[in-house]
PDB file of N, CA and C in Angstrom:
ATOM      1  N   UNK A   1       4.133 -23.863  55.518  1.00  0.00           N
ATOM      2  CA  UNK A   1       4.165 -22.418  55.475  1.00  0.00           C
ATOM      3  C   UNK A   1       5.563 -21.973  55.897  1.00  0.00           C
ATOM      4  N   UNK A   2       6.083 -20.549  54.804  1.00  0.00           N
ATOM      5  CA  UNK A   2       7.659 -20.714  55.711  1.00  0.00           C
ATOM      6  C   UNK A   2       7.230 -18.953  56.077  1.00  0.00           C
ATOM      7  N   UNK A   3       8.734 -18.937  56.577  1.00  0.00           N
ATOM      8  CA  UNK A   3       8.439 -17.076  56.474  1.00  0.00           C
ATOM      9  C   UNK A   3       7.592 -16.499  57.809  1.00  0.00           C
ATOM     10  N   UNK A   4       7.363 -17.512  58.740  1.00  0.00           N
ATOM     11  CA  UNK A   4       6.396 -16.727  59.392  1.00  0.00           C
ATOM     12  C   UNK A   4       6.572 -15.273  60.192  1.00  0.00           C
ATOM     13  N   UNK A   5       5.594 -14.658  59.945  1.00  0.00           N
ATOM     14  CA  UNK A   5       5.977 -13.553  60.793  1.00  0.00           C
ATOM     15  C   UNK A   5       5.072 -12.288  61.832  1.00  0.00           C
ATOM     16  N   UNK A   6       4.960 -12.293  62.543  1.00  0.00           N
ATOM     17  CA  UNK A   6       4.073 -11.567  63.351  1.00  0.00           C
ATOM     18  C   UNK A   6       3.582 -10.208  62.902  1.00  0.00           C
ATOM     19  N   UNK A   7       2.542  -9.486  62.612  1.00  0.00           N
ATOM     20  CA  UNK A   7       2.205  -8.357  62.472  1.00  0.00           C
ATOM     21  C   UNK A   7       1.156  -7.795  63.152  1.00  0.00           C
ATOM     22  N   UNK A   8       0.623  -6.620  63.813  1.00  0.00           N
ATOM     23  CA  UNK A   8      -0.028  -6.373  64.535  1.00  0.00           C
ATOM     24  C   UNK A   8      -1.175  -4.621  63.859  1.00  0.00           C
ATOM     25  N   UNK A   9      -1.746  -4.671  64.301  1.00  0.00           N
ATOM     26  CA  UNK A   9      -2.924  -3.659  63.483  1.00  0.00           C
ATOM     27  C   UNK A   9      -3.985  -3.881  63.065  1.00  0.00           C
ATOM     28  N   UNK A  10      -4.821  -3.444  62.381  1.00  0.00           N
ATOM     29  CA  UNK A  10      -6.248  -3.493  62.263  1.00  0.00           C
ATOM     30  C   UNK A  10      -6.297  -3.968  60.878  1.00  0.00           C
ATOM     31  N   UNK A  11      -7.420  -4.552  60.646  1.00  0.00           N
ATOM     32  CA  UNK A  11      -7.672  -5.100  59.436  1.00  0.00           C
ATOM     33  C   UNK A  11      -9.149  -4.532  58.864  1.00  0.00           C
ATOM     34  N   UNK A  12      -8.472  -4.248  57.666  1.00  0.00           N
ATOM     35  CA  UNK A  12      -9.020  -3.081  56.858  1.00  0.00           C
ATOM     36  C   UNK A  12      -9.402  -3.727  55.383  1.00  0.00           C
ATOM     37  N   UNK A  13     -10.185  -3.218  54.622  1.00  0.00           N
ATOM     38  CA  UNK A  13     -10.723  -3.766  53.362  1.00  0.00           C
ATOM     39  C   UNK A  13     -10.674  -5.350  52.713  1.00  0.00           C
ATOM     40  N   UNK A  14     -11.545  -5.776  53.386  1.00  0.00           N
ATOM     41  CA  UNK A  14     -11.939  -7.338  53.295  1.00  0.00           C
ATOM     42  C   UNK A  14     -12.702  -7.518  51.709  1.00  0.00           C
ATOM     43  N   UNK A  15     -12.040  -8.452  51.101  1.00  0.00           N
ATOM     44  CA  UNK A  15     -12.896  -8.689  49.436  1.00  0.00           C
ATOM     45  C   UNK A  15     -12.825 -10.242  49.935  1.00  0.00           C
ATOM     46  N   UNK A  16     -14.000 -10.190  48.860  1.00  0.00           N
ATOM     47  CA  UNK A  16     -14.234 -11.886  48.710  1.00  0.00           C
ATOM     48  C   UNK A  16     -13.188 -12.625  47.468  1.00  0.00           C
ATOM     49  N   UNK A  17     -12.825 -13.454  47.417  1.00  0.00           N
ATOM     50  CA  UNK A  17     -12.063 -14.305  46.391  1.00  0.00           C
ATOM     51  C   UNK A  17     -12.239 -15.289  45.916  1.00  0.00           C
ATOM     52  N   UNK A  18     -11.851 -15.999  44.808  1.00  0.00           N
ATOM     53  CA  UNK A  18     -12.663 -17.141  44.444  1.00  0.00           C
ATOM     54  C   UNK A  18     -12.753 -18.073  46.058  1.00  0.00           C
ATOM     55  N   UNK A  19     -13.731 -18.834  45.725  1.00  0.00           N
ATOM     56  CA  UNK A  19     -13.617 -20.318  46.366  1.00  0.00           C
ATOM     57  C   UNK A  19     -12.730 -21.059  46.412  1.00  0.00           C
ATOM     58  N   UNK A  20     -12.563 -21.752  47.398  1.00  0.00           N
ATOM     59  CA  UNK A  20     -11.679 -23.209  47.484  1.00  0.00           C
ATOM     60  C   UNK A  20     -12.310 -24.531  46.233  1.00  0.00           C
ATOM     61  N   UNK A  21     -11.870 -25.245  45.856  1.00  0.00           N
ATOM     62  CA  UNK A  21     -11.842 -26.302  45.105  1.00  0.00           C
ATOM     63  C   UNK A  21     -13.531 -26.925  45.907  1.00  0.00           C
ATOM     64  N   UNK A  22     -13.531 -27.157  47.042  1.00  0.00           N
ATOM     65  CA  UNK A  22     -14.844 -27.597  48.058  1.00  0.00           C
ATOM     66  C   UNK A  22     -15.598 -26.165  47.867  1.00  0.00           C
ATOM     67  N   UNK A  23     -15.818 -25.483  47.788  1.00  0.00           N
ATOM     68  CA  UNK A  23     -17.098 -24.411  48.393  1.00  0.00           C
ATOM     69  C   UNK A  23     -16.352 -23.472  49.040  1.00  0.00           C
ATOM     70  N   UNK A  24     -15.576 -23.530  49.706  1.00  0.00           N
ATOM     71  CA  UNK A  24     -15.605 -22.377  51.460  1.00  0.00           C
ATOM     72  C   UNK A  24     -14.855 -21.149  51.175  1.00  0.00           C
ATOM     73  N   UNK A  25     -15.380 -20.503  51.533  1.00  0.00           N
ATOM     74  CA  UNK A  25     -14.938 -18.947  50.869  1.00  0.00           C
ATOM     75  C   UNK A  25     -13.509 -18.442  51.714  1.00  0.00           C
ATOM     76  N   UNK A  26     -12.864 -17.501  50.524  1.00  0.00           N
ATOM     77  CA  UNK A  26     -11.381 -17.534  50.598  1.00  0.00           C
ATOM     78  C   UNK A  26     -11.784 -15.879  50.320  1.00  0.00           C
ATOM     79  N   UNK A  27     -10.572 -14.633  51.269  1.00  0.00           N
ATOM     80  CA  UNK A  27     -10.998 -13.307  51.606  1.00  0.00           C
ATOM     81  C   UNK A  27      -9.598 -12.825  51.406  1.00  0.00           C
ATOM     82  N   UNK A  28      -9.423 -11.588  50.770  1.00  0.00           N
ATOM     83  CA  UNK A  28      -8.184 -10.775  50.813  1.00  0.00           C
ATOM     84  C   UNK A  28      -8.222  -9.984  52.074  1.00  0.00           C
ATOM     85  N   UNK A  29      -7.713  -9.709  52.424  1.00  0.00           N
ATOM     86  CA  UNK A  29      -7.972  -7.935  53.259  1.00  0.00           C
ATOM     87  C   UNK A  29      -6.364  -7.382  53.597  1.00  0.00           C
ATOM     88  N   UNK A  30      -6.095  -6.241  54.276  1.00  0.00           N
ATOM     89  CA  UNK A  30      -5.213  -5.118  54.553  1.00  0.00           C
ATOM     90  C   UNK A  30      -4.898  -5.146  55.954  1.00  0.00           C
ATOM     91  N   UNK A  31      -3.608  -5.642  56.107  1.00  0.00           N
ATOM     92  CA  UNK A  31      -3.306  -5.547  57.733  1.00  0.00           C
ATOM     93  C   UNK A  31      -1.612  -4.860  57.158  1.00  0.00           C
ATOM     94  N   UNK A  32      -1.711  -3.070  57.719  1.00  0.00           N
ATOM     95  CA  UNK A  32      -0.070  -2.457  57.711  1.00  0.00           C
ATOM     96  C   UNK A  32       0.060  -2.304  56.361  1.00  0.00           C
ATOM     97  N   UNK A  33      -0.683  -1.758  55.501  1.00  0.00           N
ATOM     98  CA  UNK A  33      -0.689  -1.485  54.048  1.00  0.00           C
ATOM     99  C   UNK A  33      -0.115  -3.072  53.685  1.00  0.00           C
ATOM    100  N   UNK A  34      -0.235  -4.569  53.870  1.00  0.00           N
ATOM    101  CA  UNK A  34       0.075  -5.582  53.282  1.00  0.00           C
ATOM    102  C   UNK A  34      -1.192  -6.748  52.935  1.00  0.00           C
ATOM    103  N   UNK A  35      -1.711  -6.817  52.089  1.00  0.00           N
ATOM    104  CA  UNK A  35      -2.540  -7.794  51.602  1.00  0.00           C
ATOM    105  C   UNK A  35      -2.143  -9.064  51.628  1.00  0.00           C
ATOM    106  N   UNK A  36      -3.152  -9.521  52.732  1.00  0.00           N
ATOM    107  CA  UNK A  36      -3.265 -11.127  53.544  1.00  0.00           C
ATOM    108  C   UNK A  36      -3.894 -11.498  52.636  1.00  0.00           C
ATOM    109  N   UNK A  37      -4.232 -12.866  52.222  1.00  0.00           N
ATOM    110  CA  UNK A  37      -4.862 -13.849  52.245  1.00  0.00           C
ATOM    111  C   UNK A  37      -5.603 -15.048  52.969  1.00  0.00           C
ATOM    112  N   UNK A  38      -6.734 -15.260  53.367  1.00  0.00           N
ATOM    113  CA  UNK A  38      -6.792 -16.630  54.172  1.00  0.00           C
ATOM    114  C   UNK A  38      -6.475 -17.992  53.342  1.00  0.00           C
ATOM    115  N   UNK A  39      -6.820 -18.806  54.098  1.00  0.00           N
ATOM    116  CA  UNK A  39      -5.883 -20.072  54.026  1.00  0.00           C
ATOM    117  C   UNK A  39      -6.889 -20.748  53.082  1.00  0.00           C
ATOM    118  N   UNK A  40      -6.981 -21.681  52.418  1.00  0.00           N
ATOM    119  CA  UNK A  40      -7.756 -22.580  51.819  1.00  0.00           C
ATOM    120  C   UNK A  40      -8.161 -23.416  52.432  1.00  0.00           C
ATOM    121  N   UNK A  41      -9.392 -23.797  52.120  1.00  0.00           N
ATOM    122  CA  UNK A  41     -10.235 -24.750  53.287  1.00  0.00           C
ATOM    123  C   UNK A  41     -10.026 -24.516  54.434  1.00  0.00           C
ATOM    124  N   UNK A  42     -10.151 -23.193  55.348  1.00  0.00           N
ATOM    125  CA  UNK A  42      -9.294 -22.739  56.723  1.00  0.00           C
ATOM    126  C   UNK A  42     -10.998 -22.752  57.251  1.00  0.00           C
ATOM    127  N   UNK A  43     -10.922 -22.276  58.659  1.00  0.00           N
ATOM    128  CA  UNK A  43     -12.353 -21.562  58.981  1.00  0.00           C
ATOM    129  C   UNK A  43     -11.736 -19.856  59.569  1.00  0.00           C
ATOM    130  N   UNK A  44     -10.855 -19.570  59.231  1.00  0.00           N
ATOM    131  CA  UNK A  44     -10.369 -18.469  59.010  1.00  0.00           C
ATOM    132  C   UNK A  44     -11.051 -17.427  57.859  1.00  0.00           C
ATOM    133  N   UNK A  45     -11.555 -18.318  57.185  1.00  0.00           N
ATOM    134  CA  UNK A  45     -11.863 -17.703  55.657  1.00  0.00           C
ATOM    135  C   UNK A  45     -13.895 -17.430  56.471  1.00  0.00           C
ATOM    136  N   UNK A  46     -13.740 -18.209  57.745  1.00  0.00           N
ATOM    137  CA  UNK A  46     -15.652 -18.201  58.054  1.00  0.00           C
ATOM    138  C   UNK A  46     -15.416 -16.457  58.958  1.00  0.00           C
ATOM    139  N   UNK A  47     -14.498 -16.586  59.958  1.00  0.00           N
ATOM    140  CA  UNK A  47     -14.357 -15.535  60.910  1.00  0.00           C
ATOM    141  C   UNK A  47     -13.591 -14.560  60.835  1.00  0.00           C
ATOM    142  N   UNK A  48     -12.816 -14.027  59.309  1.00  0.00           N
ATOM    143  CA  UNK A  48     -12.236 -13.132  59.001  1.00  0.00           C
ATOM    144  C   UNK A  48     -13.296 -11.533  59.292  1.00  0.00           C
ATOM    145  N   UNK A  49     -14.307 -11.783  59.113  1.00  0.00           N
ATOM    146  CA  UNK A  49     -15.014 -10.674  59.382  1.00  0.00           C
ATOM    147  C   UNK A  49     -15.177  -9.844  60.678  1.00  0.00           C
ATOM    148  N   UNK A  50     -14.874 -11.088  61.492  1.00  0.00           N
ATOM    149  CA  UNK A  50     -15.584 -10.660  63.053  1.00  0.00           C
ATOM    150  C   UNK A  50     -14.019  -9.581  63.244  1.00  0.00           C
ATOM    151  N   UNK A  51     -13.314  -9.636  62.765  1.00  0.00           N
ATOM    152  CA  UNK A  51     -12.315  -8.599  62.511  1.00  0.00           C
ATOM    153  C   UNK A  51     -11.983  -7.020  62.302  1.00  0.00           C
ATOM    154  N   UNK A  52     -12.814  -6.811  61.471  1.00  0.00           N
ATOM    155  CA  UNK A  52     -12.757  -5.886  60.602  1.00  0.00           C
ATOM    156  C   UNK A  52     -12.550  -4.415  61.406  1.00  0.00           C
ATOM    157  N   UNK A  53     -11.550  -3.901  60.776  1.00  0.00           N
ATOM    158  CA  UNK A  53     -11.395  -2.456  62.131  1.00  0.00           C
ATOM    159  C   UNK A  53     -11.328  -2.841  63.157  1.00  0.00           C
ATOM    160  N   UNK A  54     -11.085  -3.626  63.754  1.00  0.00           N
ATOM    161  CA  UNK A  54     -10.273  -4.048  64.696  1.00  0.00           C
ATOM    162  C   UNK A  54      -8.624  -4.458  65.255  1.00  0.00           C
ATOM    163  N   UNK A  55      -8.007  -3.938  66.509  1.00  0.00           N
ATOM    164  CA  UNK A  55      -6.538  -4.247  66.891  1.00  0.00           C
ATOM    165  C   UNK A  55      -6.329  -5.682  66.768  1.00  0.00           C
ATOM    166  N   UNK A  56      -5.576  -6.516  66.088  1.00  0.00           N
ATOM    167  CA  UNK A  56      -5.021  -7.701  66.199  1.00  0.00           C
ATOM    168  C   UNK A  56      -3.668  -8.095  66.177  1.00  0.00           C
ATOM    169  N   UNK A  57      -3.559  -8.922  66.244  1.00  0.00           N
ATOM    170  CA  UNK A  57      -1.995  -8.911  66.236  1.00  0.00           C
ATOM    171  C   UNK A  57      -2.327 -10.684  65.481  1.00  0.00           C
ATOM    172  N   UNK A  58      -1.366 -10.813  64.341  1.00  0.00           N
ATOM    173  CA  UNK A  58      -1.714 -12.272  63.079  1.00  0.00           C
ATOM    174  C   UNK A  58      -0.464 -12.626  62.870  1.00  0.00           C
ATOM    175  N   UNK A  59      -0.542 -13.790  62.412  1.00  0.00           N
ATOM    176  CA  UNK A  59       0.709 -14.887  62.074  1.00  0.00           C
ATOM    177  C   UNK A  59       0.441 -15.214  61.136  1.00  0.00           C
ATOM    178  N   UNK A  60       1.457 -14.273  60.009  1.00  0.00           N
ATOM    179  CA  UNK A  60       1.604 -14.314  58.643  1.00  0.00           C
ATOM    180  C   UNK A  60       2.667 -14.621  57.810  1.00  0.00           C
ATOM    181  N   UNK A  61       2.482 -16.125  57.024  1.00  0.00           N
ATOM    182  CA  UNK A  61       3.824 -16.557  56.065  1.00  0.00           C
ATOM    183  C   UNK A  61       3.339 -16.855  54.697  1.00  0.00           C
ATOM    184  N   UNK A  62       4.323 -17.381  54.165  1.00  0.00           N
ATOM    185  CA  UNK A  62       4.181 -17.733  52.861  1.00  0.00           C
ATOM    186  C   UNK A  62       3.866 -18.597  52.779  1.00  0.00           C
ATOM    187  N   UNK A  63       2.445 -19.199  51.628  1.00  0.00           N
ATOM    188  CA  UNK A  63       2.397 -20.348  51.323  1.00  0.00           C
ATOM    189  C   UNK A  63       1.995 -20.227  49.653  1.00  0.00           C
ATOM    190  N   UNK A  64       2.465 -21.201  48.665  1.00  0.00           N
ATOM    191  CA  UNK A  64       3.044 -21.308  47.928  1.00  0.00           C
ATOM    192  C   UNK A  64       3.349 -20.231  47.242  1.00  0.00           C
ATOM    193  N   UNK A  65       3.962 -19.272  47.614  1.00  0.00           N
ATOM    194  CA  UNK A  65       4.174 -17.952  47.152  1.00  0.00           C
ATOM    195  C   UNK A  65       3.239 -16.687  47.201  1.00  0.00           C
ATOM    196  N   UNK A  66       2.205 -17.210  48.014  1.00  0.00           N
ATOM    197  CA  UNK A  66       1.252 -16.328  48.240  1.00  0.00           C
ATOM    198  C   UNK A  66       0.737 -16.229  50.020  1.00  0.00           C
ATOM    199  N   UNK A  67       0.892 -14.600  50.072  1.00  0.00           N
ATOM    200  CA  UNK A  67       1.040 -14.436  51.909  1.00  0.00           C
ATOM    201  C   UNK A  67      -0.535 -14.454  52.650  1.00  0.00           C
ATOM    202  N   UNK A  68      -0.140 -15.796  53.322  1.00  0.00           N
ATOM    203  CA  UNK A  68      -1.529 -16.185  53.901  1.00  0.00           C
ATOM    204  C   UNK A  68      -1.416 -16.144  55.258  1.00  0.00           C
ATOM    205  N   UNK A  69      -2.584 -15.669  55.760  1.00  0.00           N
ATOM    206  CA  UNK A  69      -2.758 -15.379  57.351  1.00  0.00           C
ATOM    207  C   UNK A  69      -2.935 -17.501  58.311  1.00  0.00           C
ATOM    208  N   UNK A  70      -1.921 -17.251  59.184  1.00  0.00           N
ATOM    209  CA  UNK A  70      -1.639 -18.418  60.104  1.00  0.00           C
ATOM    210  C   UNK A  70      -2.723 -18.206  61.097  1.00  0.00           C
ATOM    211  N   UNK A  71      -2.890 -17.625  61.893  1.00  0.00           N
ATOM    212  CA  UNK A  71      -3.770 -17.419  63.011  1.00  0.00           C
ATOM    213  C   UNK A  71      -3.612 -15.692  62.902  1.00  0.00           C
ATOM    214  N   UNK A  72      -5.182 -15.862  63.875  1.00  0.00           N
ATOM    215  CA  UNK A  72      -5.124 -14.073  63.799  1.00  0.00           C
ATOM    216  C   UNK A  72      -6.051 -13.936  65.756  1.00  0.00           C
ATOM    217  N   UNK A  73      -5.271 -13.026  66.530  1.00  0.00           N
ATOM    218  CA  UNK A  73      -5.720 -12.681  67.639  1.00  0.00           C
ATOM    219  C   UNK A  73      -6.171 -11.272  68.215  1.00  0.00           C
ATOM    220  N   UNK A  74      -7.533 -11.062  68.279  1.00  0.00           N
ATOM    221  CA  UNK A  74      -8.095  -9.488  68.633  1.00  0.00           C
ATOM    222  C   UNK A  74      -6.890  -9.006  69.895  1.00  0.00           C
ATOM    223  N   UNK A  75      -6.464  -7.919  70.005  1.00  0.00           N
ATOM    224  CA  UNK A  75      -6.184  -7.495  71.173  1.00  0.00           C
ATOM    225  C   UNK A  75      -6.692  -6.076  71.804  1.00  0.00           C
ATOM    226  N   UNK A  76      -6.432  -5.749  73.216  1.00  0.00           N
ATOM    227  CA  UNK A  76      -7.118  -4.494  73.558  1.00  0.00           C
ATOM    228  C   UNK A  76      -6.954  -3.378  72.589  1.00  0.00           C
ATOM    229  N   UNK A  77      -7.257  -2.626  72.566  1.00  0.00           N
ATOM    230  CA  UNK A  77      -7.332  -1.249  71.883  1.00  0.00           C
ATOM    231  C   UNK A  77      -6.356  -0.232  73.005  1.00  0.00           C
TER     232      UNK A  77
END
């Protein structure tokens, strides 16, 4: 992953996306008007929800040309 970069805010409009090659579900959503991606085969793609409208602050880079969420951490409000 290159590019990494910190962003902080709430995450807003979660869609589902195809599958991974295995089964495990892969999610768009909106953090700072910028559309994340989770990771493939991540369990990021299981707990993206417990998110939603919620303050976080995420570690977001590029991977193969497409901007996928590194880790993501709730913080206070």
């Amino acid at each position: 992953m290159k590019n990494i970069e910190i962003h902080s805010g709430a995450i807003k409009d979660i869609k589902r996306v195809d599958t991974s090659y295995y089964g495990n579900p892969r999610y768009s959503f909106m953090i700072n008007d910028l559309k994340v991606y989770t990771p493939i085969d991540s369990l990021l793609g299981y707990s993206i929800h417990n998110y939603l409208n919620k303050k976080v602050v995420a570690r977001i880079g590029d991977h193969y040309n497409r901007v996928t969420l590194k880790s993501i951490k709730e913080v206070a409000a």
